[in-house]
Structures are given as C-alpha cells and as structure tokens.
C-alpha atoms as a PDB file:
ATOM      1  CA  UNK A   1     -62.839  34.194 -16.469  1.00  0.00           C
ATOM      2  CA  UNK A   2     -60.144  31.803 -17.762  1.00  0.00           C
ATOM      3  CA  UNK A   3     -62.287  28.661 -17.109  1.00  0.00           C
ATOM      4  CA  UNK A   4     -65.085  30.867 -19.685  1.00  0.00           C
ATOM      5  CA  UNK A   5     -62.404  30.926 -21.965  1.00  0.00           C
ATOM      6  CA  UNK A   6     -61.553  27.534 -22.337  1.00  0.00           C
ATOM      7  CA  UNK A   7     -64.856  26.505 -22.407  1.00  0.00           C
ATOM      8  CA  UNK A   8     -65.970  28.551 -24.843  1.00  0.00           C
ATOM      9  CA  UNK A   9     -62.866  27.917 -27.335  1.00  0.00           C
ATOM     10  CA  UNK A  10     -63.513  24.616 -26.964  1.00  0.00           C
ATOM     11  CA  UNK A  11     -67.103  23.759 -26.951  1.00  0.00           C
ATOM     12  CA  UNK A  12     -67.937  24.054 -30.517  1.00  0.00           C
ATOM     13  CA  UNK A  13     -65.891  20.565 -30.709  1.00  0.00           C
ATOM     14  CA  UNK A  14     -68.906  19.108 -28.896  1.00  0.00           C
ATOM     15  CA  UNK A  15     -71.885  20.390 -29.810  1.00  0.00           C
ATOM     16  CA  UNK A  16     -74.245  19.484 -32.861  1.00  0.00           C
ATOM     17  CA  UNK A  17     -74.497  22.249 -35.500  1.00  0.00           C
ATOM     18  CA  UNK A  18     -77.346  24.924 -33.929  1.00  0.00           C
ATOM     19  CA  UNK A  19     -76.757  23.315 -30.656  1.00  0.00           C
ATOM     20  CA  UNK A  20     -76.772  25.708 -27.575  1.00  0.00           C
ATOM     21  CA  UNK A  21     -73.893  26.578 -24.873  1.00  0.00           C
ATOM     22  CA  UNK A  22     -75.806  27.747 -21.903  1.00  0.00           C
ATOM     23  CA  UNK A  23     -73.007  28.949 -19.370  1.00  0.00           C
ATOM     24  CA  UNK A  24     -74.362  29.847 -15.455  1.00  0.00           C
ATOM     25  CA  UNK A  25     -72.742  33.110 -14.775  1.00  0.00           C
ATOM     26  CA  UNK A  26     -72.361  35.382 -11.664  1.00  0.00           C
ATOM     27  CA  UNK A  27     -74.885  38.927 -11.446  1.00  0.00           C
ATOM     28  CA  UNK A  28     -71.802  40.690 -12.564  1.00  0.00           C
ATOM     29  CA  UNK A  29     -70.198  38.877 -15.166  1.00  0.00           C
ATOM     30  CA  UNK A  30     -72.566  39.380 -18.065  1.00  0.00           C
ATOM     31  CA  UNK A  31     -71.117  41.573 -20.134  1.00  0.00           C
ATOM     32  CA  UNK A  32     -67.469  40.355 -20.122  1.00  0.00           C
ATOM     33  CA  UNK A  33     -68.893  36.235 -21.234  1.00  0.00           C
ATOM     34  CA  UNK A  34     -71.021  38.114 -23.842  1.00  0.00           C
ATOM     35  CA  UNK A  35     -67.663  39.625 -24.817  1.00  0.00           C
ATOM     36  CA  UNK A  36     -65.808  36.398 -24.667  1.00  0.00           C
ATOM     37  CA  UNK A  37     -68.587  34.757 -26.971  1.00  0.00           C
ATOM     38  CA  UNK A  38     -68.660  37.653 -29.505  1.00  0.00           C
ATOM     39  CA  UNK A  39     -65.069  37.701 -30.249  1.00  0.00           C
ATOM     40  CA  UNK A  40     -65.006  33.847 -30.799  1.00  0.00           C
ATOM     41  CA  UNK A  41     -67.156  34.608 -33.717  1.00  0.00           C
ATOM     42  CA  UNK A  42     -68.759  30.647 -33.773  1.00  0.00           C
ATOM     43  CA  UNK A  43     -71.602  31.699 -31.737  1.00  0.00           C
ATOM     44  CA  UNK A  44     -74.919  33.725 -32.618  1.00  0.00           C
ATOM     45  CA  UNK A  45     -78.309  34.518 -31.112  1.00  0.00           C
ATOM     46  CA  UNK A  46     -76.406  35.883 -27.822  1.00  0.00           C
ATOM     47  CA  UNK A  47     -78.618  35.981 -24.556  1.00  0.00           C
ATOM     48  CA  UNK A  48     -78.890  35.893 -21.077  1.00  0.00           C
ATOM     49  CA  UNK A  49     -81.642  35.066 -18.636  1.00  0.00           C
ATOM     50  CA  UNK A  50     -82.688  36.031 -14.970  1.00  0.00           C
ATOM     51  CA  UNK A  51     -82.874  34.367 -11.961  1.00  0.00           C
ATOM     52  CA  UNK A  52     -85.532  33.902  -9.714  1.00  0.00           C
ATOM     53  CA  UNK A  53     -84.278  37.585  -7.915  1.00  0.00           C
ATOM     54  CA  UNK A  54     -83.980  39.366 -11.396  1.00  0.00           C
ATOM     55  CA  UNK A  55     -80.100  39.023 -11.108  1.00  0.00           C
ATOM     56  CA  UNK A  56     -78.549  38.196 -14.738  1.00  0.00           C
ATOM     57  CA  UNK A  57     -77.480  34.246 -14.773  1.00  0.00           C
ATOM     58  CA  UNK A  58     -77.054  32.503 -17.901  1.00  0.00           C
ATOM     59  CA  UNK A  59     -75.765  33.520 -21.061  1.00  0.00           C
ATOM     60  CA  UNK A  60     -77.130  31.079 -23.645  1.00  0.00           C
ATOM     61  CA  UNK A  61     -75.285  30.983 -27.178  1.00  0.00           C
ATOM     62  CA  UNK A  62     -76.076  29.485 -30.466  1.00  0.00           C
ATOM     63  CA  UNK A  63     -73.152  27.366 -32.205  1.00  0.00           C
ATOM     64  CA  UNK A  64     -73.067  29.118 -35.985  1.00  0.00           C
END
C-alpha cells in the first residue's frame, strides 16, 4: 500500500484539472485505495471496474 500512497499524494501535481488517476489494483485491495483516495480529499467521482473474471481491478478517480 505505501507505493498507493505516494502515488496518490502526489499525482494531482501531474494531472490536468478533471483529469483521471486510474490505479490497477489487486481483487482484494479495493476498499483500502478507495480509502486512501477519500481521505486525500483532491479526488471525486470514486470507482472501480472488473476484470475480464469479475474480480475488482481498477479504481479510477477524478482530480477535484
């Protein structure tokens, strides 16, 4: 999880106002990036998306 951390802290440095952090995840991990996003408070319009198998994979943010 640290490597989620850093990225996230950080990523609003590089990304255009609106633009999108899409992070590939493992099947269990959903809940604590979601958590990680949501208490950075620069990112909206939280989501994640399936794979293939149905297993969660991406959490896709929205830069505020």
């Amino acid at each position: 999880m640290d490597f989620y951390r850093k990225i996230i802290k950080k990523a609003y440095q590089y990304l255009k106002y609106n633009g999108y952090l899409c992070l590939e995840i493992g099947y269990d991990q959903k809940f604590d990036v979601i958590e990680l996003l949501e208490n950075e408070e620069k990112y909206s319009d939280i989501y994640c998306k399936k794979d293939a198998y149905g297993n969660d994979r991406i959490i896709v943010a929205k830069l505020k």
